[in-house]
Protein backbone atom coordinates (compact mmCIF):
# COMPACT_ATOMS: atom_id res chain seq x y z
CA UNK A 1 66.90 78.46 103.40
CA UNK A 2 63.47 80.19 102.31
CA UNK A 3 61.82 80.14 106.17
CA UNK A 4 65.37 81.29 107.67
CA UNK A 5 65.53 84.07 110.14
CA UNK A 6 68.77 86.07 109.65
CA UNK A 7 70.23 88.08 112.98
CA UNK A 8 73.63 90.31 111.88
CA UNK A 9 75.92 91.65 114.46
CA UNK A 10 78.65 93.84 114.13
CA UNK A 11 81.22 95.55 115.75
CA UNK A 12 80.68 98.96 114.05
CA UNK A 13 78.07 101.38 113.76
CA UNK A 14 77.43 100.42 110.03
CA UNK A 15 77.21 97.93 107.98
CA UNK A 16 79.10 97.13 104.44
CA UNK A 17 82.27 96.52 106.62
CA UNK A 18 85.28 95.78 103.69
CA UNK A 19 83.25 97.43 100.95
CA UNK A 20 82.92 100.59 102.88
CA UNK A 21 86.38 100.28 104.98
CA UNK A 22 88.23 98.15 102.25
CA UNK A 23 87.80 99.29 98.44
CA UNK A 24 89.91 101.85 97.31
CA UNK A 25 88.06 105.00 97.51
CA UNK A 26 88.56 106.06 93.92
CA UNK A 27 86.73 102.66 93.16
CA UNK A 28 82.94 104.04 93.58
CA UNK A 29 81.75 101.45 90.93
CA UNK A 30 82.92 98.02 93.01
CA UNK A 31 81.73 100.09 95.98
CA UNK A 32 78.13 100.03 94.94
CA UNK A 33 77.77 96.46 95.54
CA UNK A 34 76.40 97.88 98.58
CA UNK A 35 73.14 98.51 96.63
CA UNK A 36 72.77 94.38 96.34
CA UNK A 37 73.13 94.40 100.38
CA UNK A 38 70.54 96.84 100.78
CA UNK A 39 67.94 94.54 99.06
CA UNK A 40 68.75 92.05 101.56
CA UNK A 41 68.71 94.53 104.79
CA UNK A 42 64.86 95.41 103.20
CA UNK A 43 63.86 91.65 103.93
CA UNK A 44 61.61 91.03 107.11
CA UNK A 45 63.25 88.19 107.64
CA UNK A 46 66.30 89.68 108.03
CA UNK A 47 67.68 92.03 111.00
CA UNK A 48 70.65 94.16 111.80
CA UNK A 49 72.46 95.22 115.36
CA UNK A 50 75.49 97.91 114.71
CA UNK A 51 77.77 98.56 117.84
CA UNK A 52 77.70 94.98 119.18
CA UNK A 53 81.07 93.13 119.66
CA UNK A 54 81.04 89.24 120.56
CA UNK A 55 82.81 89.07 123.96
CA UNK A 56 81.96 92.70 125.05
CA UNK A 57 78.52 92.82 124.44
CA UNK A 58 77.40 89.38 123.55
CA UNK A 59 78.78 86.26 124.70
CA UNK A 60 79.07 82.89 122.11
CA UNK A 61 77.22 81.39 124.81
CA UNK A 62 73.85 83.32 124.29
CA UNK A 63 74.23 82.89 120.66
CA UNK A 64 74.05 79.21 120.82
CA UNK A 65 71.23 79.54 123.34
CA UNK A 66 69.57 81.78 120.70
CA UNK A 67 69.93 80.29 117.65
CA UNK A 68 70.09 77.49 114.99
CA UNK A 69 73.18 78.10 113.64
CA UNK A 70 75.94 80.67 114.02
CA UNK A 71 78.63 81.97 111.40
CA UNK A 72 81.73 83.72 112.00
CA UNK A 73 82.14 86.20 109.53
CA UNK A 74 84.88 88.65 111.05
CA UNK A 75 87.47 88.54 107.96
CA UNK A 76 91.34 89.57 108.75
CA UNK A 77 90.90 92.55 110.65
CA UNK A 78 94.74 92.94 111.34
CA UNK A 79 97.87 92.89 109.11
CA UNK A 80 100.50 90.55 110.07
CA UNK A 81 103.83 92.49 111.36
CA UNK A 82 106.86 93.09 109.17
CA UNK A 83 109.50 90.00 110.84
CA UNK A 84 112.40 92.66 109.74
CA UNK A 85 114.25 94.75 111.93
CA UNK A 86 112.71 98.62 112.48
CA UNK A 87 109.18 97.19 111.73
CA UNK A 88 107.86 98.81 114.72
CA UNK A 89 109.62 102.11 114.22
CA UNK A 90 106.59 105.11 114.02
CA UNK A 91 105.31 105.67 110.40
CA UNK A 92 105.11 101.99 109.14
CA UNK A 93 101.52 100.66 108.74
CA UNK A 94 99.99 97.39 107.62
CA UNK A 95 98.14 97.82 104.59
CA UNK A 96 94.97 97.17 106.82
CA UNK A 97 95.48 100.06 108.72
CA UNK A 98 96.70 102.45 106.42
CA UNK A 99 93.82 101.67 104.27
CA UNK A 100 91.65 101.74 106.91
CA UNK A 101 92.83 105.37 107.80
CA UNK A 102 92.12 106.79 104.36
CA UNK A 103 88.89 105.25 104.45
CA UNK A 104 87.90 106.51 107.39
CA UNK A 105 87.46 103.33 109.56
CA UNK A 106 86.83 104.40 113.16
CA UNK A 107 89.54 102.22 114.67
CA UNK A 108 92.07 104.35 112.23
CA UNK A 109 90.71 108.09 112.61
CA UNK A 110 93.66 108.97 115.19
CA UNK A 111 96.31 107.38 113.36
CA UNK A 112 99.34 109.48 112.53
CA UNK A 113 100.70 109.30 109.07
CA UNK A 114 103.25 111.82 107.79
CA UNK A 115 104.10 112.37 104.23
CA UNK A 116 106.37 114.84 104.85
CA UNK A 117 109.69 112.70 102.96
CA UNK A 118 110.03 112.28 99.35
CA UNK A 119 110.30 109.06 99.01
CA UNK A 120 107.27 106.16 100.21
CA UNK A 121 107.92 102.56 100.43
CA UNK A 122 105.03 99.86 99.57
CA UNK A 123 105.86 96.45 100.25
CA UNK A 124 103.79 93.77 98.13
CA UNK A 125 102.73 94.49 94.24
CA UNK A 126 99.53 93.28 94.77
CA UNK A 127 95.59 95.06 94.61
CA UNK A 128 96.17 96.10 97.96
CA UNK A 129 99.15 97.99 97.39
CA UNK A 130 98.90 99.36 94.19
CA UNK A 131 95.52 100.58 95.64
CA UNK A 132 98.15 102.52 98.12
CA UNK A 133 100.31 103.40 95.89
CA UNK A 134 97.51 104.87 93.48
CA UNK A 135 96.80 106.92 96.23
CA UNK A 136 99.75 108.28 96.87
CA UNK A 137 100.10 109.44 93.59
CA UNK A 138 96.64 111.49 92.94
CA UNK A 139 96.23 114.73 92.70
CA UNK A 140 94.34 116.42 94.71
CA UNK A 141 91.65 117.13 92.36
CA UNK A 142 91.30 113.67 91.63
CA UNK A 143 91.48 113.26 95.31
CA UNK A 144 88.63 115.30 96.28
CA UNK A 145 86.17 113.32 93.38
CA UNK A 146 86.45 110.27 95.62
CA UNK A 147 84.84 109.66 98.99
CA UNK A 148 88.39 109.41 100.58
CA UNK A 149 88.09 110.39 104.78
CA UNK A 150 88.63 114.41 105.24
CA UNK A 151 91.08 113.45 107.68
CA UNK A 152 93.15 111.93 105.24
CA UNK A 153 92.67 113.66 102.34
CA UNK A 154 94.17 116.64 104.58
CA UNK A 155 97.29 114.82 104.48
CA UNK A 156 97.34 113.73 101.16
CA UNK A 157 96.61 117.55 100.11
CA UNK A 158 100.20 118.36 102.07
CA UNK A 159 102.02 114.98 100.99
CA UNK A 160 105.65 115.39 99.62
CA UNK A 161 106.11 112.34 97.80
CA UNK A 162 107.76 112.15 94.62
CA UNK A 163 109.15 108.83 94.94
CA UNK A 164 107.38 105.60 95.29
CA UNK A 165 109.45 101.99 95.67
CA UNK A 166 107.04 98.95 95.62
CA UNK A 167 108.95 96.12 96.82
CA UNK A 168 107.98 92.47 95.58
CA UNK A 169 109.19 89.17 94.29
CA UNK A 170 108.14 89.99 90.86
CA UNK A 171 109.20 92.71 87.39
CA UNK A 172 106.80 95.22 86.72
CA UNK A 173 105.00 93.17 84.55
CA UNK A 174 103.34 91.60 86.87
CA UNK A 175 101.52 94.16 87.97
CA UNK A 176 97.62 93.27 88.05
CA UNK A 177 95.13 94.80 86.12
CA UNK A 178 93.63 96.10 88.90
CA UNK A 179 95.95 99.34 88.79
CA UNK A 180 93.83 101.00 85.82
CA UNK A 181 96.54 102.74 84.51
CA UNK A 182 94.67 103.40 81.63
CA UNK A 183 92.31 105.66 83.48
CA UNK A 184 91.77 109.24 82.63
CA UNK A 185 95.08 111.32 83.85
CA UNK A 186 97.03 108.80 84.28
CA UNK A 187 99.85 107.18 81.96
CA UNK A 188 102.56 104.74 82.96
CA UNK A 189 105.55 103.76 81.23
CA UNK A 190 108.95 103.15 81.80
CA UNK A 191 111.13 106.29 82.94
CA UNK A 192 113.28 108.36 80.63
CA UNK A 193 115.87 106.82 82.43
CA UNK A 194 115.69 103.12 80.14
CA UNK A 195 115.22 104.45 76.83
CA UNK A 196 114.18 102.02 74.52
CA UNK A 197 112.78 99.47 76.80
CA UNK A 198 108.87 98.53 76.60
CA UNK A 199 106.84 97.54 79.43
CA UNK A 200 107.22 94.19 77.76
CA UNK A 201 110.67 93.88 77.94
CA UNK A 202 110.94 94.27 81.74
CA UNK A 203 111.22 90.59 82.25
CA UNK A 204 113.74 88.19 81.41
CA UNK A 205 113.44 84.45 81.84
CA UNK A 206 116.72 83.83 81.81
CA UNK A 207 117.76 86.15 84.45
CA UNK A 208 116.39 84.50 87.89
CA UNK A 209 116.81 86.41 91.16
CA UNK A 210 118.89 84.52 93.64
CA UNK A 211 116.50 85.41 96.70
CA UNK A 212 113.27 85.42 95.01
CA UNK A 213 114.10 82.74 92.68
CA UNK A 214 111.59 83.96 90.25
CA UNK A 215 112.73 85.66 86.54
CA UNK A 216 112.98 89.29 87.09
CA UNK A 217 114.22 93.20 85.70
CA UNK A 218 115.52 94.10 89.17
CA UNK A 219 114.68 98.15 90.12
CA UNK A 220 113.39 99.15 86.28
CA UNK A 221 112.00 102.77 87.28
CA UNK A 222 108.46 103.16 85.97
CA UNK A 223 107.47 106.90 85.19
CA UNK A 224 103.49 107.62 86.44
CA UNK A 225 102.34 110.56 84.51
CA UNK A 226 99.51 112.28 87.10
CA UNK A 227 97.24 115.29 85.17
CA UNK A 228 98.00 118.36 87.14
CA UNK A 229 100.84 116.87 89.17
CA UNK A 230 104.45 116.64 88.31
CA UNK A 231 105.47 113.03 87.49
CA UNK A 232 106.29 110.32 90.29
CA UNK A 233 109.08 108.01 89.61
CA UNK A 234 107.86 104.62 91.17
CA UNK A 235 110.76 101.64 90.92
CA UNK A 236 110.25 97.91 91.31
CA UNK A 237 112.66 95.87 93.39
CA UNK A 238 112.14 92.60 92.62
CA UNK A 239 113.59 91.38 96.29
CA UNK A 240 112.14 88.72 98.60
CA UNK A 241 112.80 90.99 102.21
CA UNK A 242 111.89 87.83 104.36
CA UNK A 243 114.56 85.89 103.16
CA UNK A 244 116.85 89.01 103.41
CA UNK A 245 116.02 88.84 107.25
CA UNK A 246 115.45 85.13 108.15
């Protein structure tokens, strides 16, 4: 559309939205996508109003009035809630939110996380939570190289963790590439604790969890080396917790 007039509205003082509230913040190269945006925002055809929510400020009304044609870009703003029993107990966060919180998203800036207990549960073994779990696990060196929020990385400088149990349908082989273990500082392999077994071998087609249904090396301990940090023992449990609770 060469002769279309663009109009963006948004509920926040700044633009960028999951790229600046979203990507991990030790992730500045997939964050600087933003530079692409910023060609578009220099477009004359193109025009930006921060700090305008649809309902509060602007009704869907005037914007039909207004204009041609009107997209709703507004993404999942909210995690859906744990259907298992203590869900709502103080200290459990969707991945949204907690997210959100270390990356300094306004709606987030109040919220109270303590990381005073050794152990830290992540439930999924996707991006998203090996993103979490990656930062749960820095340093604080490596910590303050990143553009993590100073209100977090306050907490993260006092964290206790030592112990990290992702919980998900699938082994530890699974895990997607996305968790750059190969980056500078950071090793992973299988704990001391299952000598002899490779990261290949965590897997077994022929063993099939009853709940998940899906071919799994139920809670195979996996030993993250951190530079400057004593080691954190992270454990897969290849469970399906719905089906625990339905």
């Amino acid at each position: 559309m060469p002769l279309a007039n663009v109009d963006m509205f948004e509920r926040l003082l700044t633009p960028f939205g999951l790229v600046r509230y979203g990507v991990a913040p030790d992730h500045p190269r997939i964050k600087s996508v933003s530079s692409s945006f910023d060609g578009i925002a220099e477009n004359e055809r193109f025009r930006f109003f921060g700090n305008v929510e649809l309902g509060r400020d602007i009704q869907r009304t005037d914007l039909l009035e207004q204009y041609d044609g009107v997209v709703y870009a507004t993404g999942g703003s909210k995690s859906r809630t744990l259907s298992i029993p203590g869900a709502e107990l103080p200290n459990i966060f969707g991945s949204s939110t907690f997210v959100g919180w270390y990356n300094g998203h306004p709606d987030q800036s109040q919220l109270s996380v303590d990381l005073s207990s050794q152990t830290a549960v992540v439930i999924g073994m996707g991006n998203v939570a090996l993103d979490i779990t990656r930062m749960l696990v820095l340093s604080t060196e490596q910590l303050e190289k990143t553009d993590v929020a100073d209100e977090a990385l306050s907490v993260f400088k006092q964290s206790a963790v030592k112990d990290i149990v992702l919980i998900a349908r699938r082994g530890v082989v699974c895990l997607p590439h996305g968790w750059r273990h190969d980056r500078e500082g950071i090793s992973l392999r299988v704990a001391q604790t299952n000598p002899g077994v490779s990261m290949n071998d965590l897997t077994d087609d022929q063993r099939v969890d009853s709940l998940s249904g899906n071919a799994i090396f139920n809670g195979v301990p996996v030993e993250i080396s951190i530079k400057d940090r004593q080691s954190v023992i992270i454990k897969i449990l290849g469970i399906n917790y719905q089906r625990i609770y339905s």
